[in-house]
N, C-alpha and C. Protein backbone atom coordinates (compact mmCIF):
# COMPACT_ATOMS: atom_id res chain seq x y z
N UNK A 1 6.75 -28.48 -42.06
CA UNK A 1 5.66 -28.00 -41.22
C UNK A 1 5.88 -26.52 -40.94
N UNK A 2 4.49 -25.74 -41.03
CA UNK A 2 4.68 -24.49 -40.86
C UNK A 2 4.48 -24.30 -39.06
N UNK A 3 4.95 -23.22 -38.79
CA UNK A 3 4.98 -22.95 -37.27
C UNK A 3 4.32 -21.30 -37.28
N UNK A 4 3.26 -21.22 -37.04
CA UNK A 4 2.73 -19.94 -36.55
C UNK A 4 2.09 -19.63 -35.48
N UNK A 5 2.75 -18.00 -34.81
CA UNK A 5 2.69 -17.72 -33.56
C UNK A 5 1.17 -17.67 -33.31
N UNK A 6 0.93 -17.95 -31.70
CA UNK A 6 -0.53 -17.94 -30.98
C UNK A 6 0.02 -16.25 -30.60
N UNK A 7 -1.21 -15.46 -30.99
CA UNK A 7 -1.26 -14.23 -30.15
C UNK A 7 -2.14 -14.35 -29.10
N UNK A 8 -1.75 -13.22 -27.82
CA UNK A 8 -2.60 -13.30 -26.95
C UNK A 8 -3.74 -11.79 -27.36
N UNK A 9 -4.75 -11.84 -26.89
CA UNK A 9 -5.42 -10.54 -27.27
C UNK A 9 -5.52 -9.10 -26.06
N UNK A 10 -4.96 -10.12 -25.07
CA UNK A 10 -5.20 -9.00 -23.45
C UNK A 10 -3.63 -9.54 -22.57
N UNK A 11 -3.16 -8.94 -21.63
CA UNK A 11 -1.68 -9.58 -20.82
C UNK A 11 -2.73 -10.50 -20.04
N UNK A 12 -2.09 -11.71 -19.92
CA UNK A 12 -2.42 -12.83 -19.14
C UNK A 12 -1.49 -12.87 -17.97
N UNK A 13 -1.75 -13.03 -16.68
CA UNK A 13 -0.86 -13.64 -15.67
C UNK A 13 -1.71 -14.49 -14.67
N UNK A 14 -0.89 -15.85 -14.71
CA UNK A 14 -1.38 -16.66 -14.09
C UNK A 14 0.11 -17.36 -13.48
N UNK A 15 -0.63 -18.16 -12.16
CA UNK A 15 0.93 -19.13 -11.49
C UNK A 15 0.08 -20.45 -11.74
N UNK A 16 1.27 -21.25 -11.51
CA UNK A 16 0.70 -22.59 -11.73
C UNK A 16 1.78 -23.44 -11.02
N UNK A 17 1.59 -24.99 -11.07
CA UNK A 17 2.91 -25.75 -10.71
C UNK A 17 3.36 -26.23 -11.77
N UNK A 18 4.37 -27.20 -11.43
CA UNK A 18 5.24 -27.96 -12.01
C UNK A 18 4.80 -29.12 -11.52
N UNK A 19 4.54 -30.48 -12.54
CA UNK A 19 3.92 -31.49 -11.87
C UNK A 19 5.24 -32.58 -12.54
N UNK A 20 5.46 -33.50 -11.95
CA UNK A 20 6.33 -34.10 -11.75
C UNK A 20 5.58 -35.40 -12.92
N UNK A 21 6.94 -36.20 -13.73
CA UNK A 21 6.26 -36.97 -14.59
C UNK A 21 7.14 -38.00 -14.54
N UNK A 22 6.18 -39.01 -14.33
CA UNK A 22 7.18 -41.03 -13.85
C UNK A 22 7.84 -41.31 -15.04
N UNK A 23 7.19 -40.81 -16.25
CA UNK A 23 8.13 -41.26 -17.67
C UNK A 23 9.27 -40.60 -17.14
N UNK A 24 9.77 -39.11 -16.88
CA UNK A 24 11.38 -38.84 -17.05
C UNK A 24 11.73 -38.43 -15.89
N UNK A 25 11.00 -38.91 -14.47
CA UNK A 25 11.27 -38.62 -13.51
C UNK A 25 12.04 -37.65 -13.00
N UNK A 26 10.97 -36.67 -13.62
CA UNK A 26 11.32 -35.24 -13.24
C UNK A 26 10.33 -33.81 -13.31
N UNK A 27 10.54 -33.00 -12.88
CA UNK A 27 9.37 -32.00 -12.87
C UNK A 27 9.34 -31.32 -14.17
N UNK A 28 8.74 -31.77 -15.34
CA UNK A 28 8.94 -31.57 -16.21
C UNK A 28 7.39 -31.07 -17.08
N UNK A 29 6.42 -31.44 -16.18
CA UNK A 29 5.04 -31.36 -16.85
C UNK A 29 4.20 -29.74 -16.66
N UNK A 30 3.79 -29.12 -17.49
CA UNK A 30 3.29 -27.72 -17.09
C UNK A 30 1.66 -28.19 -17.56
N UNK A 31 1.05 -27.80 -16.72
CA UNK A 31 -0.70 -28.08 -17.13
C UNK A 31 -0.93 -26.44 -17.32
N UNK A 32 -1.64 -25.95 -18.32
CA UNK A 32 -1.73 -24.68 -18.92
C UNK A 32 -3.54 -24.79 -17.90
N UNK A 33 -3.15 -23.39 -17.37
CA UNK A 33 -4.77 -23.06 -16.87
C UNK A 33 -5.66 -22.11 -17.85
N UNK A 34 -6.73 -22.10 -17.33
CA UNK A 34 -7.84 -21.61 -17.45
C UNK A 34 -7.88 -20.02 -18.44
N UNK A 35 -7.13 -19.38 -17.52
CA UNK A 35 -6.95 -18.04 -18.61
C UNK A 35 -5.94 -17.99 -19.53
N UNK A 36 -4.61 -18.93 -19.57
CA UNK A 36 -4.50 -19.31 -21.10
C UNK A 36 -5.57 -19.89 -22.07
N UNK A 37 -6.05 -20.89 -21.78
CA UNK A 37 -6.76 -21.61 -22.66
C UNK A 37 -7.74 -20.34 -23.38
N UNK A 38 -8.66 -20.13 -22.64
CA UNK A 38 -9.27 -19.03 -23.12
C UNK A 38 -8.65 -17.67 -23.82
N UNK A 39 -7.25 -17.52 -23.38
CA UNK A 39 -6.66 -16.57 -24.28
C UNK A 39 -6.30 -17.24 -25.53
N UNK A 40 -6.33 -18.54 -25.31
CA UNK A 40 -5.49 -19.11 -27.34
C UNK A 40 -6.25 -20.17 -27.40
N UNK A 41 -7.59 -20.20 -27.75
CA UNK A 41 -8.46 -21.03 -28.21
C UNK A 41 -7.87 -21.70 -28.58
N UNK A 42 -6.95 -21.57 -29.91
CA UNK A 42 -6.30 -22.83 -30.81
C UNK A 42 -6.29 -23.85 -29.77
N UNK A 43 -5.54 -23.85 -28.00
CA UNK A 43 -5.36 -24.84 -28.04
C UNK A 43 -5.99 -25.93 -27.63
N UNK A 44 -7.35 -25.82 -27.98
CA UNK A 44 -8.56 -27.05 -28.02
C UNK A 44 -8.61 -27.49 -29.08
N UNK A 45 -7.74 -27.01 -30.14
CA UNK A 45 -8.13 -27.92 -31.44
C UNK A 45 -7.47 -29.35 -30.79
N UNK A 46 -8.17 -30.28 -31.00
CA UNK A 46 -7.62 -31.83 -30.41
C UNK A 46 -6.59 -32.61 -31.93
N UNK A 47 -7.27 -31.81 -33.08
CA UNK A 47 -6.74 -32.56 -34.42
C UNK A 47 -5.23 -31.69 -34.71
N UNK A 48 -4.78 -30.74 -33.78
CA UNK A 48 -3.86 -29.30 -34.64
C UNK A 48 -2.85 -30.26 -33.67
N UNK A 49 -1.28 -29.93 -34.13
CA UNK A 49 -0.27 -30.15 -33.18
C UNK A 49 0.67 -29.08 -32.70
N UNK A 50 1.12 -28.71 -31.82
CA UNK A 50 1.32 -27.90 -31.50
C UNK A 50 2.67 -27.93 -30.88
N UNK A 51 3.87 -26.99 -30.47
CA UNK A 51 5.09 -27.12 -30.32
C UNK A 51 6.12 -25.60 -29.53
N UNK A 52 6.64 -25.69 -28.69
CA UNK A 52 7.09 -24.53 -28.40
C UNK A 52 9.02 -24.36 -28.46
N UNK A 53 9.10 -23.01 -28.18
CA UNK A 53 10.28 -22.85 -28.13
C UNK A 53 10.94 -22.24 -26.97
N UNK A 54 11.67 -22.73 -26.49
CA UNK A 54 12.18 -22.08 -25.00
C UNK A 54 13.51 -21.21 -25.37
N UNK A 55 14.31 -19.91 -24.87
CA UNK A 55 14.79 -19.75 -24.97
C UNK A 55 15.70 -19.09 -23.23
N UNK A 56 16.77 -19.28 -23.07
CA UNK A 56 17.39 -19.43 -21.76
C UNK A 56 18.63 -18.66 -21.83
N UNK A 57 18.59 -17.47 -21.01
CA UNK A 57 19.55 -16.28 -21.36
C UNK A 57 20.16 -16.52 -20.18
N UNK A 58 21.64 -16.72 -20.10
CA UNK A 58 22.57 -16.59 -19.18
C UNK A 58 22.35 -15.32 -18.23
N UNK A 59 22.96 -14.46 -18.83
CA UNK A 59 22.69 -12.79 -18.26
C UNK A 59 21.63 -11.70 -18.93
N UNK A 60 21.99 -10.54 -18.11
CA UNK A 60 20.35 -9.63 -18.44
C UNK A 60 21.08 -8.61 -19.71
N UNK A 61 22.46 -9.28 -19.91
CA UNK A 61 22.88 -8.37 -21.73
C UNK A 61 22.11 -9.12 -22.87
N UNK A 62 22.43 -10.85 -22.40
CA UNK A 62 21.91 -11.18 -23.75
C UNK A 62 20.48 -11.39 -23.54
N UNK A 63 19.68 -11.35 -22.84
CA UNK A 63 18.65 -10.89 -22.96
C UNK A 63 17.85 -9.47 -23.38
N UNK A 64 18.71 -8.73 -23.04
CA UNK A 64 18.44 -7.20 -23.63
C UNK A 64 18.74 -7.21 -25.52
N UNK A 65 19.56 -7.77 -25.34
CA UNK A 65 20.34 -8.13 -27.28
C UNK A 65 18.97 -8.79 -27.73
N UNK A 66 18.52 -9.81 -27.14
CA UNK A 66 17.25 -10.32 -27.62
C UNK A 66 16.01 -9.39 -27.88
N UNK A 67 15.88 -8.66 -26.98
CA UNK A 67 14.40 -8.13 -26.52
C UNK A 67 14.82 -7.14 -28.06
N UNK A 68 15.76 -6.23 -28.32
CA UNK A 68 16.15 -5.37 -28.70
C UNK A 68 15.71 -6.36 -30.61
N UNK A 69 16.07 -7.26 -30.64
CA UNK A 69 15.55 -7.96 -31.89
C UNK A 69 14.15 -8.20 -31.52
N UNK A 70 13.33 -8.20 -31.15
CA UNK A 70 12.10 -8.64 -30.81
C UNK A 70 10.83 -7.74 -31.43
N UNK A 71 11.82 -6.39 -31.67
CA UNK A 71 11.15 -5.39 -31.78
C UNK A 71 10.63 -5.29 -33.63
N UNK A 72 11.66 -6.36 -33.74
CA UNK A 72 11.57 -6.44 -35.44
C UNK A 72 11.15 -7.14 -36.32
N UNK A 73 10.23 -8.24 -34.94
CA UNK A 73 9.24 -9.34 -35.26
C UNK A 73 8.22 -9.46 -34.96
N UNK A 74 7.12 -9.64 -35.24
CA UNK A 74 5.53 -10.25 -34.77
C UNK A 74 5.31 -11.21 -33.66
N UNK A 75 6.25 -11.63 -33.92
CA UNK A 75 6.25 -12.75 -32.52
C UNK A 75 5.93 -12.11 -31.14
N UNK A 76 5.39 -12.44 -30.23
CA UNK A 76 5.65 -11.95 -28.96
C UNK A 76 5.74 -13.14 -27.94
N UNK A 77 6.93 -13.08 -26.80
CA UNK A 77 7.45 -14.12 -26.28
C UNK A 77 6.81 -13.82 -24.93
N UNK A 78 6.77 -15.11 -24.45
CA UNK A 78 5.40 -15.46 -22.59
C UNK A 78 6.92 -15.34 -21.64
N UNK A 79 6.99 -14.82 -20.99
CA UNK A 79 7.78 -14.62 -19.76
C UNK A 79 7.69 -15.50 -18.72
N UNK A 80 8.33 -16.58 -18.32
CA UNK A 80 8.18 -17.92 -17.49
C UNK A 80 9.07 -17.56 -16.75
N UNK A 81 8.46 -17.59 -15.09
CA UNK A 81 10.01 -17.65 -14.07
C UNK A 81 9.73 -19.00 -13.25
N UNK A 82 10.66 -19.39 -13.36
CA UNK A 82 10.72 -20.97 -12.78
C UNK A 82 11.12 -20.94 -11.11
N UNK A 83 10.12 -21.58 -10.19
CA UNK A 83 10.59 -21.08 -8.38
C UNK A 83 10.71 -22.64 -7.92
N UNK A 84 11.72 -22.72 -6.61
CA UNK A 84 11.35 -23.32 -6.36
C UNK A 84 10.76 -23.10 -4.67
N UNK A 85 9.81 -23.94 -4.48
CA UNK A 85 8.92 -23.43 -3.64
C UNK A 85 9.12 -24.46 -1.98
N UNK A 86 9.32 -23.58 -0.80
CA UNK A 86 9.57 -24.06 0.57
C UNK A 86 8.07 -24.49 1.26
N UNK A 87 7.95 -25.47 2.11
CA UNK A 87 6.67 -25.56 2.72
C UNK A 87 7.59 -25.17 4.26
């Protein structure tokens, strides 16, 4: 299976939650809003499958080592900060 990147065409920022899921009883579910969808059409194709890749940098070197390769690919990576949130 081939894997090719969704570009975005404009910076998107949106917040959202974390919804909690009884299969692995855990906060594990992300519902994509409104101004993604509309930024990557693709993902209404209902027939396409689709798949991501997370990547999780200890410190802000090997993340810089990353970014610094990034520059030498087409790819461009979505910036996720994970909170957790007080009432």
């Amino acid at each position: 299976m081939e894997k090719r990147t969704l570009s975005p065409r404009k910076i998107v920022k949106t917040n959202g939650k974390l919804l909690y899921d009884e299969g692995t009883k855990s906060f594990s579910r992300i519902r994509l809003k409104k101004e993604i969808i509309e930024e990557f059409p693709q993902l209404r194709e209902r027939r396409s499958s689709f798949s991501y890749e997370l990547k999780f940098f200890r410190d802000s070197e090997e993340l810089e080592r990353m970014i610094k390769k990034l520059g030498k690919e087409e790819n461009m990576p979505i910036l996720m900060w994970l909170y957790k949130e007080s009432y």
